[in-house]
PDB file of N, CA and C in Angstrom:
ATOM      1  N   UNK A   1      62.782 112.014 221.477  1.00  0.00           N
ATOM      2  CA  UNK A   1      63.888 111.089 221.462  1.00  0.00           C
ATOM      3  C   UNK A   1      63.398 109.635 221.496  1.00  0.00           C
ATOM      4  N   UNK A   2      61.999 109.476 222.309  1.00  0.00           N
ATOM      5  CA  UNK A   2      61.951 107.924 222.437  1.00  0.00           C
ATOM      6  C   UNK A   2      61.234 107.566 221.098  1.00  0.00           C
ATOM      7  N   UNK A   3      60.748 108.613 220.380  1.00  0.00           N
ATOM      8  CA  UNK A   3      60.434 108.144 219.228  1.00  0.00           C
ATOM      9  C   UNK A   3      61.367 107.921 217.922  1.00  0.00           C
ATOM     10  N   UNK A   4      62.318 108.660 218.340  1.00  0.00           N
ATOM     11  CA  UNK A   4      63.913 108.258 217.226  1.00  0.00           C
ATOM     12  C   UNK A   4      64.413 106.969 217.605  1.00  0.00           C
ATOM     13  N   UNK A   5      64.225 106.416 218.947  1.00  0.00           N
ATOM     14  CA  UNK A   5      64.774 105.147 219.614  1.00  0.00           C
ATOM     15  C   UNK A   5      63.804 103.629 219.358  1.00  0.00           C
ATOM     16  N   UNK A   6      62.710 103.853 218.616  1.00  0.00           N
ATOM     17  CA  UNK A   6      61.364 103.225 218.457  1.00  0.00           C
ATOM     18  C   UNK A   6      61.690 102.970 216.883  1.00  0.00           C
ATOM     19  N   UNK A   7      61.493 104.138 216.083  1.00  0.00           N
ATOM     20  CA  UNK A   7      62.035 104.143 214.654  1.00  0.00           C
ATOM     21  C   UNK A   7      63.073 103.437 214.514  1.00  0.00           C
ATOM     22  N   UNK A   8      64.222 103.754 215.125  1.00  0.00           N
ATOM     23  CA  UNK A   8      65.556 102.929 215.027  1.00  0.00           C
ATOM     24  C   UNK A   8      65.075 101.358 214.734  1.00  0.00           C
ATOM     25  N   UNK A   9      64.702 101.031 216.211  1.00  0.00           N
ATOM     26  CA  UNK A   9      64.400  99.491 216.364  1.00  0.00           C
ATOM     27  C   UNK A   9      63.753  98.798 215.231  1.00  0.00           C
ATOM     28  N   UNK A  10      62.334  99.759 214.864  1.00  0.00           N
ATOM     29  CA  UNK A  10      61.623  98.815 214.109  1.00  0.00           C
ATOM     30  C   UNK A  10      62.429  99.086 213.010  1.00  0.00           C
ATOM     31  N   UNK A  11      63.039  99.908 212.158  1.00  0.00           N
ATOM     32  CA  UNK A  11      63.940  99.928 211.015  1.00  0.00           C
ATOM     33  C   UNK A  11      65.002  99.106 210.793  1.00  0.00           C
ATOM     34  N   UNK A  12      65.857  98.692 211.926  1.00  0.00           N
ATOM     35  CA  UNK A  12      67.071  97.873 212.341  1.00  0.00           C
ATOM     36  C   UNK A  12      66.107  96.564 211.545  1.00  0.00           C
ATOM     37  N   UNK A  13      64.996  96.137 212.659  1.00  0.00           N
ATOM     38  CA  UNK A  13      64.281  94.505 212.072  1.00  0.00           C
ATOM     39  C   UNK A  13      63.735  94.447 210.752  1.00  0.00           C
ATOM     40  N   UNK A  14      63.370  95.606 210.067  1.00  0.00           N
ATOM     41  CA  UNK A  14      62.969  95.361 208.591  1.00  0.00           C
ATOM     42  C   UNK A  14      64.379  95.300 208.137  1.00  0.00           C
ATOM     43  N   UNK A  15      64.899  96.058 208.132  1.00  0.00           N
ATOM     44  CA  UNK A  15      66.626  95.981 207.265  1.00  0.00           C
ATOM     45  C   UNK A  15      67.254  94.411 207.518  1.00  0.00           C
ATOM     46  N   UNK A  16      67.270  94.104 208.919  1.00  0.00           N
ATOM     47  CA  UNK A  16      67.640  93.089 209.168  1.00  0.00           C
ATOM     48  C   UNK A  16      66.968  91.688 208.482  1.00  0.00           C
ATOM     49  N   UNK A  17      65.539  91.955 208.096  1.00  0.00           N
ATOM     50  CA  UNK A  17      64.977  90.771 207.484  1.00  0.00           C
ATOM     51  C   UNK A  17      65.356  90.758 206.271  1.00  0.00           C
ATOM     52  N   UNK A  18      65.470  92.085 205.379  1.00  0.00           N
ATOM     53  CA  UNK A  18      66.177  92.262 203.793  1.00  0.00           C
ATOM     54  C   UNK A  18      67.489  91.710 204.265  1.00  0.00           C
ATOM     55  N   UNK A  19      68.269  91.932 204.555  1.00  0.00           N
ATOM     56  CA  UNK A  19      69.734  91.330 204.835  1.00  0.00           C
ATOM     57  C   UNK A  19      69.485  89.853 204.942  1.00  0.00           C
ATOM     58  N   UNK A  20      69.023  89.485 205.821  1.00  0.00           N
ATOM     59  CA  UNK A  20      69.153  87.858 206.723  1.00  0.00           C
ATOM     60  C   UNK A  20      68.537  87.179 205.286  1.00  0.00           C
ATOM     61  N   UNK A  21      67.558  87.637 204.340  1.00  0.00           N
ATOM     62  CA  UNK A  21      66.829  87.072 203.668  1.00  0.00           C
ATOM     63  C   UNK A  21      68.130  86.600 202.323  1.00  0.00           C
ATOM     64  N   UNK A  22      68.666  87.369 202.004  1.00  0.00           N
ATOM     65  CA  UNK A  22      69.757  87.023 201.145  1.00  0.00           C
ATOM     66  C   UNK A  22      71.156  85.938 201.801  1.00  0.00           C
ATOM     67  N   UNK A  23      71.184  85.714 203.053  1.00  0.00           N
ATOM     68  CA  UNK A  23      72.387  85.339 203.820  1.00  0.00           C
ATOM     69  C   UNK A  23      71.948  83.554 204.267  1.00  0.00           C
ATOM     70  N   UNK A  24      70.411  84.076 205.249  1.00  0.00           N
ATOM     71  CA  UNK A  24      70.380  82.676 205.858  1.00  0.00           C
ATOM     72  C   UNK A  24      68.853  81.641 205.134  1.00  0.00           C
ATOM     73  N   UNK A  25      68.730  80.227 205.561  1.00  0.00           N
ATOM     74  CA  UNK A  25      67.695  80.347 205.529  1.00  0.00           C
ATOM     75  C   UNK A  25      66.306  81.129 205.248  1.00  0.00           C
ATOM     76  N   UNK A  26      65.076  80.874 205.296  1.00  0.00           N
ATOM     77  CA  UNK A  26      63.699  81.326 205.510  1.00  0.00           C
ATOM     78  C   UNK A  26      63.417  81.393 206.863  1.00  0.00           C
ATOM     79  N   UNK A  27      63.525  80.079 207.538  1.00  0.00           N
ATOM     80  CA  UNK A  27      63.342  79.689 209.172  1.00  0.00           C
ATOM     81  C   UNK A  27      63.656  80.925 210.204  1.00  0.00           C
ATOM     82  N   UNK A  28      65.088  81.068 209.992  1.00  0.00           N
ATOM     83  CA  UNK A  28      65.569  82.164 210.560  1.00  0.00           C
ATOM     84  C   UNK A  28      65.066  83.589 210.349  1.00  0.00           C
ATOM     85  N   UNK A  29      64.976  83.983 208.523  1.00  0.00           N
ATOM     86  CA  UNK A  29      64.534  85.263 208.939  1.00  0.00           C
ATOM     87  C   UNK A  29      63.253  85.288 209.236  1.00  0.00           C
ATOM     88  N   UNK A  30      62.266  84.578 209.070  1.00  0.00           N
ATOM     89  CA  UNK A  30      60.999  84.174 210.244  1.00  0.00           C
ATOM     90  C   UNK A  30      60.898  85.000 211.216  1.00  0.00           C
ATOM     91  N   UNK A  31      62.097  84.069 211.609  1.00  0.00           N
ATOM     92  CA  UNK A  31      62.078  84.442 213.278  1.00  0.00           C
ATOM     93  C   UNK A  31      61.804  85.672 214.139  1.00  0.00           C
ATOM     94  N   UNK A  32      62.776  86.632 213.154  1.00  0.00           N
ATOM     95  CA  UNK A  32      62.831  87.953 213.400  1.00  0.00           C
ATOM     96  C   UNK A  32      61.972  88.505 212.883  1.00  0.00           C
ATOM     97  N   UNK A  33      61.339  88.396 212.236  1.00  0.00           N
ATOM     98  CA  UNK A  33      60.408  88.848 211.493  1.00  0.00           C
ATOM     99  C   UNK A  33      59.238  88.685 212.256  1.00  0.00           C
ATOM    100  N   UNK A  34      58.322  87.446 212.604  1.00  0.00           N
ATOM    101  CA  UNK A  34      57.690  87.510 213.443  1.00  0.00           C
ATOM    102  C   UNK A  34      57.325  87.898 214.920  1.00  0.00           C
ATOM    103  N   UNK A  35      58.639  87.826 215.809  1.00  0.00           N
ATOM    104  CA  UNK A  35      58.564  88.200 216.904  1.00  0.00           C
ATOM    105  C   UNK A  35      58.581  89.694 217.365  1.00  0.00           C
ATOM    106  N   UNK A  36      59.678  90.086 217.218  1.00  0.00           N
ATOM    107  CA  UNK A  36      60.275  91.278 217.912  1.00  0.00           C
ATOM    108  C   UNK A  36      59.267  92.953 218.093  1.00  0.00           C
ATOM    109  N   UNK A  37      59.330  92.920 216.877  1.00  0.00           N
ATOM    110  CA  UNK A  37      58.201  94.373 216.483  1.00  0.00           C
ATOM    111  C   UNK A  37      57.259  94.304 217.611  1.00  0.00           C
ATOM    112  N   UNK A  38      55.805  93.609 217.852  1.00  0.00           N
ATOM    113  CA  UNK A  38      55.063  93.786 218.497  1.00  0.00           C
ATOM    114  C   UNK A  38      55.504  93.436 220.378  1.00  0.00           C
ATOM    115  N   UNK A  39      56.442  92.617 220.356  1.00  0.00           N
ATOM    116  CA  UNK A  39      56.989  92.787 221.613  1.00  0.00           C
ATOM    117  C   UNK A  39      57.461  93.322 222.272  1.00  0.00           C
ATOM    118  N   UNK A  40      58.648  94.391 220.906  1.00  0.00           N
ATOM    119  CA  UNK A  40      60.021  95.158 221.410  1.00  0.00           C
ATOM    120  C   UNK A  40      58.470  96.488 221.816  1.00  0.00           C
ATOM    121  N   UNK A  41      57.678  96.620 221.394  1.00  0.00           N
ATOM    122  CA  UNK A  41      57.021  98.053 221.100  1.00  0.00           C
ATOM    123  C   UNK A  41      56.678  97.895 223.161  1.00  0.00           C
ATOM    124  N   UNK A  42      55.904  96.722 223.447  1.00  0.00           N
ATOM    125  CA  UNK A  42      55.361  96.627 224.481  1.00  0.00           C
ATOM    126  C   UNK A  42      56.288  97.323 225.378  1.00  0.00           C
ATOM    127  N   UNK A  43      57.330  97.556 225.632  1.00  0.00           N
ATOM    128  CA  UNK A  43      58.778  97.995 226.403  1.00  0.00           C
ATOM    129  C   UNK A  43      58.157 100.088 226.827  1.00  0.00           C
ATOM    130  N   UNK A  44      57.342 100.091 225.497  1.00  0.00           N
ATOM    131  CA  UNK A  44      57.176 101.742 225.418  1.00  0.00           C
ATOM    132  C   UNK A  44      55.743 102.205 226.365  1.00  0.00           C
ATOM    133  N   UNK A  45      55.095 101.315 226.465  1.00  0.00           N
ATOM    134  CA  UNK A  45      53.636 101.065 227.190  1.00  0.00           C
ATOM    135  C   UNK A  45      53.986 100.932 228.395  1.00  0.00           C
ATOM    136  N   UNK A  46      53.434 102.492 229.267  1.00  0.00           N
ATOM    137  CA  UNK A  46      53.666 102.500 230.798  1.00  0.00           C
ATOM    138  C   UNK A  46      52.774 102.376 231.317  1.00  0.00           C
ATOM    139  N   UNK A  47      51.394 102.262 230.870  1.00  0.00           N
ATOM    140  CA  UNK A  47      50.504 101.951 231.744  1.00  0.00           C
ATOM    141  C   UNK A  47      49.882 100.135 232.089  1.00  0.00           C
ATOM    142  N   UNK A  48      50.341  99.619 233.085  1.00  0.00           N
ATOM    143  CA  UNK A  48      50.066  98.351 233.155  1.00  0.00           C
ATOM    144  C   UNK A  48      48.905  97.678 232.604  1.00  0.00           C
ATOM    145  N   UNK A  49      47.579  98.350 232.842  1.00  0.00           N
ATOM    146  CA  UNK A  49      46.472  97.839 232.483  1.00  0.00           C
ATOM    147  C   UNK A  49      46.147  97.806 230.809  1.00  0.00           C
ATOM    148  N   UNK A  50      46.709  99.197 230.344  1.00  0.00           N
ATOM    149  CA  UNK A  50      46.594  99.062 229.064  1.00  0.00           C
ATOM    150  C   UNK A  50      47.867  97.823 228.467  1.00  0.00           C
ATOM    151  N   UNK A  51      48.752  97.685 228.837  1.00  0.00           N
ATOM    152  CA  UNK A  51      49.918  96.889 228.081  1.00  0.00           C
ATOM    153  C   UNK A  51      48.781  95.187 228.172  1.00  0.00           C
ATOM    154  N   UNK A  52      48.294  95.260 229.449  1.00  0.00           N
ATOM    155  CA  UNK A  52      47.596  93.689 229.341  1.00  0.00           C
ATOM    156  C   UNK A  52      46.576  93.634 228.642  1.00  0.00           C
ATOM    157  N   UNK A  53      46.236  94.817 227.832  1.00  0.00           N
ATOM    158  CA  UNK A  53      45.181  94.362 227.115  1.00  0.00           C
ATOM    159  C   UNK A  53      46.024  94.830 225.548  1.00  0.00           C
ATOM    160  N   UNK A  54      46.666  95.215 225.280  1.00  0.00           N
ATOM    161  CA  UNK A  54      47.473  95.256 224.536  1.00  0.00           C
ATOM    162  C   UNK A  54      48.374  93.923 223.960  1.00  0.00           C
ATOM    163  N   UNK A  55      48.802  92.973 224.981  1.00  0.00           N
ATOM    164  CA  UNK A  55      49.239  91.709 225.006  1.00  0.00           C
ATOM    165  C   UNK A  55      48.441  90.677 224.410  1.00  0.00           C
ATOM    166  N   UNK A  56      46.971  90.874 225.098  1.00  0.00           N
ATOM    167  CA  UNK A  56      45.656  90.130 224.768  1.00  0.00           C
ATOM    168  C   UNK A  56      45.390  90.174 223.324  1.00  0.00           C
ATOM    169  N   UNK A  57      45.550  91.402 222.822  1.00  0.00           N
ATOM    170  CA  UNK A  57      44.798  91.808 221.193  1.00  0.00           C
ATOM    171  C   UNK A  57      46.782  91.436 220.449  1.00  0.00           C
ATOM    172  N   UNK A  58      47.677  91.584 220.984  1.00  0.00           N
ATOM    173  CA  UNK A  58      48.600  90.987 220.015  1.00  0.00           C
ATOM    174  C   UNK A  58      48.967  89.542 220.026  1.00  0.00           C
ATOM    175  N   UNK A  59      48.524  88.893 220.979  1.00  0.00           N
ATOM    176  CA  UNK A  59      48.642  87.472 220.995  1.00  0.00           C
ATOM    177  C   UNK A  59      46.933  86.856 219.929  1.00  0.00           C
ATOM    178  N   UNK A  60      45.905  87.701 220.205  1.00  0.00           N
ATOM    179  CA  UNK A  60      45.092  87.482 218.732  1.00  0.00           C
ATOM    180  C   UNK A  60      44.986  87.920 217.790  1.00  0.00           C
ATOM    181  N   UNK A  61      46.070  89.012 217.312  1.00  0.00           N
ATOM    182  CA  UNK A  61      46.177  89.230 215.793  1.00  0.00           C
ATOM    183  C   UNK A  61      47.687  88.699 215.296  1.00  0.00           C
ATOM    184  N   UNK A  62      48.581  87.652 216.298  1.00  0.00           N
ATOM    185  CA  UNK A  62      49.549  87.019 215.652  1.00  0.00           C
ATOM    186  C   UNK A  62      48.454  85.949 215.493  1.00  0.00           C
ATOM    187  N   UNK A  63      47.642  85.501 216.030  1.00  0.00           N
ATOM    188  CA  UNK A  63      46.851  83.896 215.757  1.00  0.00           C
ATOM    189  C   UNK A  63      46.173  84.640 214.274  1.00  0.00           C
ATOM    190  N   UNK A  64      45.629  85.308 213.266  1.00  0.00           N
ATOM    191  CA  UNK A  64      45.112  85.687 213.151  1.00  0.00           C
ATOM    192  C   UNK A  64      46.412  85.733 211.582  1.00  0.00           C
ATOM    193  N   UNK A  65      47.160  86.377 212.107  1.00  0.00           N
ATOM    194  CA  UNK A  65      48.476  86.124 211.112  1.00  0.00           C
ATOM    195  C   UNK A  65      49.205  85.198 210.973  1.00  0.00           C
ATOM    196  N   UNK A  66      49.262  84.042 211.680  1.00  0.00           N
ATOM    197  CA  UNK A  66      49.370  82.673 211.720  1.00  0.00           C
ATOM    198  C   UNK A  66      48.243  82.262 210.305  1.00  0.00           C
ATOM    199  N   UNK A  67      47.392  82.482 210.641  1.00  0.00           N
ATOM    200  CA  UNK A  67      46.382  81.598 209.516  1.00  0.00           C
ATOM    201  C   UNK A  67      46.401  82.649 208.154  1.00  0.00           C
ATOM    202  N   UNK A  68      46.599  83.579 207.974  1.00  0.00           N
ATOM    203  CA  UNK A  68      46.619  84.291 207.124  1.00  0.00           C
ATOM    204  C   UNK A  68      47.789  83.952 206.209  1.00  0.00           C
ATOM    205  N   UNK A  69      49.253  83.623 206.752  1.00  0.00           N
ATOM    206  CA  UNK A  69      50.266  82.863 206.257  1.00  0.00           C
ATOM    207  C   UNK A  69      50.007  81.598 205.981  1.00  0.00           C
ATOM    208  N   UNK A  70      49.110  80.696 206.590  1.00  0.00           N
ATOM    209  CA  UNK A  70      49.449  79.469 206.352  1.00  0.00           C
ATOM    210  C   UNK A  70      48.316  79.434 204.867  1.00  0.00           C
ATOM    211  N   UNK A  71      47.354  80.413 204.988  1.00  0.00           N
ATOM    212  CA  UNK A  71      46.575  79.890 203.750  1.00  0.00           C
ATOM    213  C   UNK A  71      47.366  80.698 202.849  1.00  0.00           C
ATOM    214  N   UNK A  72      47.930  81.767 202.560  1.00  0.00           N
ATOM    215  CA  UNK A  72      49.394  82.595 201.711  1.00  0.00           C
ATOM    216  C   UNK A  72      49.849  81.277 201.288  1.00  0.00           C
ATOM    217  N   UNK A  73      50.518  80.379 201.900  1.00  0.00           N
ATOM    218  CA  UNK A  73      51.731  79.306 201.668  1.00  0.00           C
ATOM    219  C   UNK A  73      50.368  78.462 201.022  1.00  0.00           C
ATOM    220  N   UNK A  74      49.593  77.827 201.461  1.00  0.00           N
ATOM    221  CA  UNK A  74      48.442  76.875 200.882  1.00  0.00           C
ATOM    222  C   UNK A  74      48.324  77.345 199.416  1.00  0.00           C
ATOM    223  N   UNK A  75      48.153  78.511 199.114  1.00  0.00           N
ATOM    224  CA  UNK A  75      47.831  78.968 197.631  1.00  0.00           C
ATOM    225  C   UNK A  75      48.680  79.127 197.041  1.00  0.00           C
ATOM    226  N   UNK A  76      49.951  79.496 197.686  1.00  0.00           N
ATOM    227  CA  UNK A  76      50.798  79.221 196.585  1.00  0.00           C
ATOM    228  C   UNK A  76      51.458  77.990 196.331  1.00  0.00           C
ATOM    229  N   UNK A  77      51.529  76.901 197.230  1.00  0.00           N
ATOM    230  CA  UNK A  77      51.605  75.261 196.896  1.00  0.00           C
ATOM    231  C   UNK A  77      50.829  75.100 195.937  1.00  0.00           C
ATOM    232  N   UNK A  78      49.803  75.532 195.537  1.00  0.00           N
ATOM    233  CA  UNK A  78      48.704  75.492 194.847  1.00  0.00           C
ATOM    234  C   UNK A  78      48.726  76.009 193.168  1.00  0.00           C
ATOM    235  N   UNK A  79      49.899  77.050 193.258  1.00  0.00           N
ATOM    236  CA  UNK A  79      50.688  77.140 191.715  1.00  0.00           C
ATOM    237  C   UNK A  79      49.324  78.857 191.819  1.00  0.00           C
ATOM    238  N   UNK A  80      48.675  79.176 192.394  1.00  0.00           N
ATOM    239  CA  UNK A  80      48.144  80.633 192.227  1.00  0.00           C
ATOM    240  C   UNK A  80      49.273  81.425 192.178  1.00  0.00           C
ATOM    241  N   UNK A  81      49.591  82.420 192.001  1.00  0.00           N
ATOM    242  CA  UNK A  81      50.380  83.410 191.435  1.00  0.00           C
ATOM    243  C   UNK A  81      50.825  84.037 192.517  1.00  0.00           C
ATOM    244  N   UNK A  82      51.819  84.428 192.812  1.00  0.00           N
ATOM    245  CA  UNK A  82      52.257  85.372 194.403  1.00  0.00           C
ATOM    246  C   UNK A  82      51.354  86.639 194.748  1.00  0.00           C
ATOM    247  N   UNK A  83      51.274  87.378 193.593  1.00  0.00           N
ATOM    248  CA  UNK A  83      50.438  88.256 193.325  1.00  0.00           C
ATOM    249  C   UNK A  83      49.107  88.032 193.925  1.00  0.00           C
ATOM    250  N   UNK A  84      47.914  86.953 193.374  1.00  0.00           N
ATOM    251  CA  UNK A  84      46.620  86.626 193.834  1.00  0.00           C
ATOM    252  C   UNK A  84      46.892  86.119 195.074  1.00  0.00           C
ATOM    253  N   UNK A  85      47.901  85.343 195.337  1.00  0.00           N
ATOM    254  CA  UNK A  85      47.834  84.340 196.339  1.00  0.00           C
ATOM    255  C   UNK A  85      47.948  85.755 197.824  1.00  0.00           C
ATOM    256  N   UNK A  86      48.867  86.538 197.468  1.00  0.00           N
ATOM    257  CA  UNK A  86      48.604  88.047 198.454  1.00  0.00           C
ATOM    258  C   UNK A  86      47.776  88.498 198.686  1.00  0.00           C
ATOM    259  N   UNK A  87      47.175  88.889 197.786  1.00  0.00           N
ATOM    260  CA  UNK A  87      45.329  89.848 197.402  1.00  0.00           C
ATOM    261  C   UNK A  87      44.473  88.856 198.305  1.00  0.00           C
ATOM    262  N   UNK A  88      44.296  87.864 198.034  1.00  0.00           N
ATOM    263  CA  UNK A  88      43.182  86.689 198.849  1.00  0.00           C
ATOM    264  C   UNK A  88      43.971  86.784 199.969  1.00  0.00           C
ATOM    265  N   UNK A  89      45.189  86.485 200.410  1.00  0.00           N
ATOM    266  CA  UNK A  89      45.425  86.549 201.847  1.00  0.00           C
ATOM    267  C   UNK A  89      45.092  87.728 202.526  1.00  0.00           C
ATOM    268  N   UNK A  90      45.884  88.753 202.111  1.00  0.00           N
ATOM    269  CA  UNK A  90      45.409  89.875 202.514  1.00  0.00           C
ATOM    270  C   UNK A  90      43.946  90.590 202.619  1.00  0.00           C
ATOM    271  N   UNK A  91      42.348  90.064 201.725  1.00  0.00           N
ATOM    272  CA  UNK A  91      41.755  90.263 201.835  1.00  0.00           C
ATOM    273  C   UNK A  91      40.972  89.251 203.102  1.00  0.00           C
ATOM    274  N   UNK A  92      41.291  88.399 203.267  1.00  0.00           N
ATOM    275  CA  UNK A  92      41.215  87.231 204.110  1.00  0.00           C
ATOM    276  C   UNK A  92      41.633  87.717 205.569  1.00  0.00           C
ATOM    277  N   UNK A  93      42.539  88.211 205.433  1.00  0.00           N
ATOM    278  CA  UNK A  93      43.122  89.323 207.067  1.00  0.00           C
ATOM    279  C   UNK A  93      42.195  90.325 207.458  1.00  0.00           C
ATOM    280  N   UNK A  94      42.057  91.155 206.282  1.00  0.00           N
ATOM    281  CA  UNK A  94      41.100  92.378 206.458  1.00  0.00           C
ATOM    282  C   UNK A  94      39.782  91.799 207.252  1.00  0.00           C
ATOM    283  N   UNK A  95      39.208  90.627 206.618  1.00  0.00           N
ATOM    284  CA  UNK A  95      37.487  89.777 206.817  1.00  0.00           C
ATOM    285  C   UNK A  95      38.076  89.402 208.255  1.00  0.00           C
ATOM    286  N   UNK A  96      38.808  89.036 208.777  1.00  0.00           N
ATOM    287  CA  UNK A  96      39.221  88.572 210.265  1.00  0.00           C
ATOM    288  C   UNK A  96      39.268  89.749 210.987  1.00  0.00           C
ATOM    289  N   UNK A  97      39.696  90.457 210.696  1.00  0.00           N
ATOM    290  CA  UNK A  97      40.111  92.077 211.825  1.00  0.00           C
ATOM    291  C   UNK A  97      39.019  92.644 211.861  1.00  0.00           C
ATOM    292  N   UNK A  98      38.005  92.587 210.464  1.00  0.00           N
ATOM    293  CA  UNK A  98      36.458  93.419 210.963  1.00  0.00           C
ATOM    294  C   UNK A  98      35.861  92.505 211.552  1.00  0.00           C
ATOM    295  N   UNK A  99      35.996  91.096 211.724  1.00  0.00           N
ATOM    296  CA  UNK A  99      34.856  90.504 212.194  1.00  0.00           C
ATOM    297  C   UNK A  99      35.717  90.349 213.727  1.00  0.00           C
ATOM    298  N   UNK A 100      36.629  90.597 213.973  1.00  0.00           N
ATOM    299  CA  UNK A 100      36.929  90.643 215.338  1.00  0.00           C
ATOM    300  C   UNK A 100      36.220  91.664 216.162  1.00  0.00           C
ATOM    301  N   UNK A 101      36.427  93.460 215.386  1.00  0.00           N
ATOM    302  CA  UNK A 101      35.903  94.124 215.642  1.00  0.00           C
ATOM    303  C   UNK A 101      34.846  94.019 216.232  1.00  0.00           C
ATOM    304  N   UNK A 102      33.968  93.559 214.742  1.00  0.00           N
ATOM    305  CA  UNK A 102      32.690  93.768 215.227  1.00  0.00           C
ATOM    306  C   UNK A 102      32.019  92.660 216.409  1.00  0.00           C
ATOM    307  N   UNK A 103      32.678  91.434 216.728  1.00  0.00           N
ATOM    308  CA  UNK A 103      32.592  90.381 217.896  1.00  0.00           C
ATOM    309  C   UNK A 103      33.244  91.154 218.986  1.00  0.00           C
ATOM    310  N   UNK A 104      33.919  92.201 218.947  1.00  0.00           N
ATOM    311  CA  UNK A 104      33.959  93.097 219.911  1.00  0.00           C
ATOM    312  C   UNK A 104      33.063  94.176 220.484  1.00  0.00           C
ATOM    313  N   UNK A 105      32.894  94.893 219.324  1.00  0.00           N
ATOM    314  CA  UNK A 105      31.540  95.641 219.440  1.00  0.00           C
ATOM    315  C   UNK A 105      30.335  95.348 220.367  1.00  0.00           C
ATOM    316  N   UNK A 106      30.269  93.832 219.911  1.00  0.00           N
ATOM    317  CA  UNK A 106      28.756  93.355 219.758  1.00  0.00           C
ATOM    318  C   UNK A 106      29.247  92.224 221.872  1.00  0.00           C
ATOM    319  N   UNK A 107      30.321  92.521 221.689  1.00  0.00           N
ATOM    320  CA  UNK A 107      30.083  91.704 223.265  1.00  0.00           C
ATOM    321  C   UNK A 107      31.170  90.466 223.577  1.00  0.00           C
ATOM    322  N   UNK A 108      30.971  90.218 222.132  1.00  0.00           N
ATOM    323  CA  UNK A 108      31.598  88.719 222.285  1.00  0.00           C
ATOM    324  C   UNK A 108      33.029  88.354 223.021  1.00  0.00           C
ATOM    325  N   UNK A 109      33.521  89.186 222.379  1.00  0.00           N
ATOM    326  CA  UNK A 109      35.025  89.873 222.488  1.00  0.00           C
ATOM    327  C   UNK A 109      35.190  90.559 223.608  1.00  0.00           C
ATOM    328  N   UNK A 110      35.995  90.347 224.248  1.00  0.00           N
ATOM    329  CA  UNK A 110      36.694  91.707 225.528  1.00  0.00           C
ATOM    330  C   UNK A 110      38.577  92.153 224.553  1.00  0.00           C
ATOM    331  N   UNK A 111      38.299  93.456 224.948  1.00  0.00           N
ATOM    332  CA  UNK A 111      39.175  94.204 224.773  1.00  0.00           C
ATOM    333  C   UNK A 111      38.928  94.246 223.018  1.00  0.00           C
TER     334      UNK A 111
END
């Protein structure tokens, strides 16, 4: 059941961003878009110690998706194609998440 109640939620905020996206602003559906998912999930995490390190690694892979958008928006100011301007962002995300990893691996990193 708590996994039909989990599905719900995160389905409600994608639907809700297709909807809001035709209705309001960009700003707004942002909003929802960025926040909720990785926060609403934290609610399901009963073990304290794991949720704080859970908090830790989602407050550095929104920084992480912060810059991944802002160079997305940079390239396409830039007249690159939505298409490429994705592929390079998205390959640009991937090069951040292994090298977090591996600065984890290797020490640098906690959690």
């Amino acid at each position: 059941m708590e996994y039909i109640f989990s599905f719900a939620i995160g389905g409600s905020v994608v639907s809700g961003i297709k909807f809001l996206s035709d209705k309001v602003p960009p700003k707004y559906v942002a909003i929802l878009g960025a926040l909720p998912i990785g926060l609403l999930s934290s609610l399901y995490i009963k073990k304290i110690k794991f949720l704080e390190h859970y908090l830790e690694n989602y407050a550095m892979i929104t920084l992480l998706l912060v810059l991944t958008a802002i160079l997305y928006d940079f390239l396409l100011i830039r007249g690159i194609s939505r298409m490429k301007s994705f592929i390079i962002s998205i390959s640009f995300l991937v090069i951040l998440l292994v090298l977090k990893t591996v600065l984890i691996k290797e020490g640098f990193l906690t959690t």
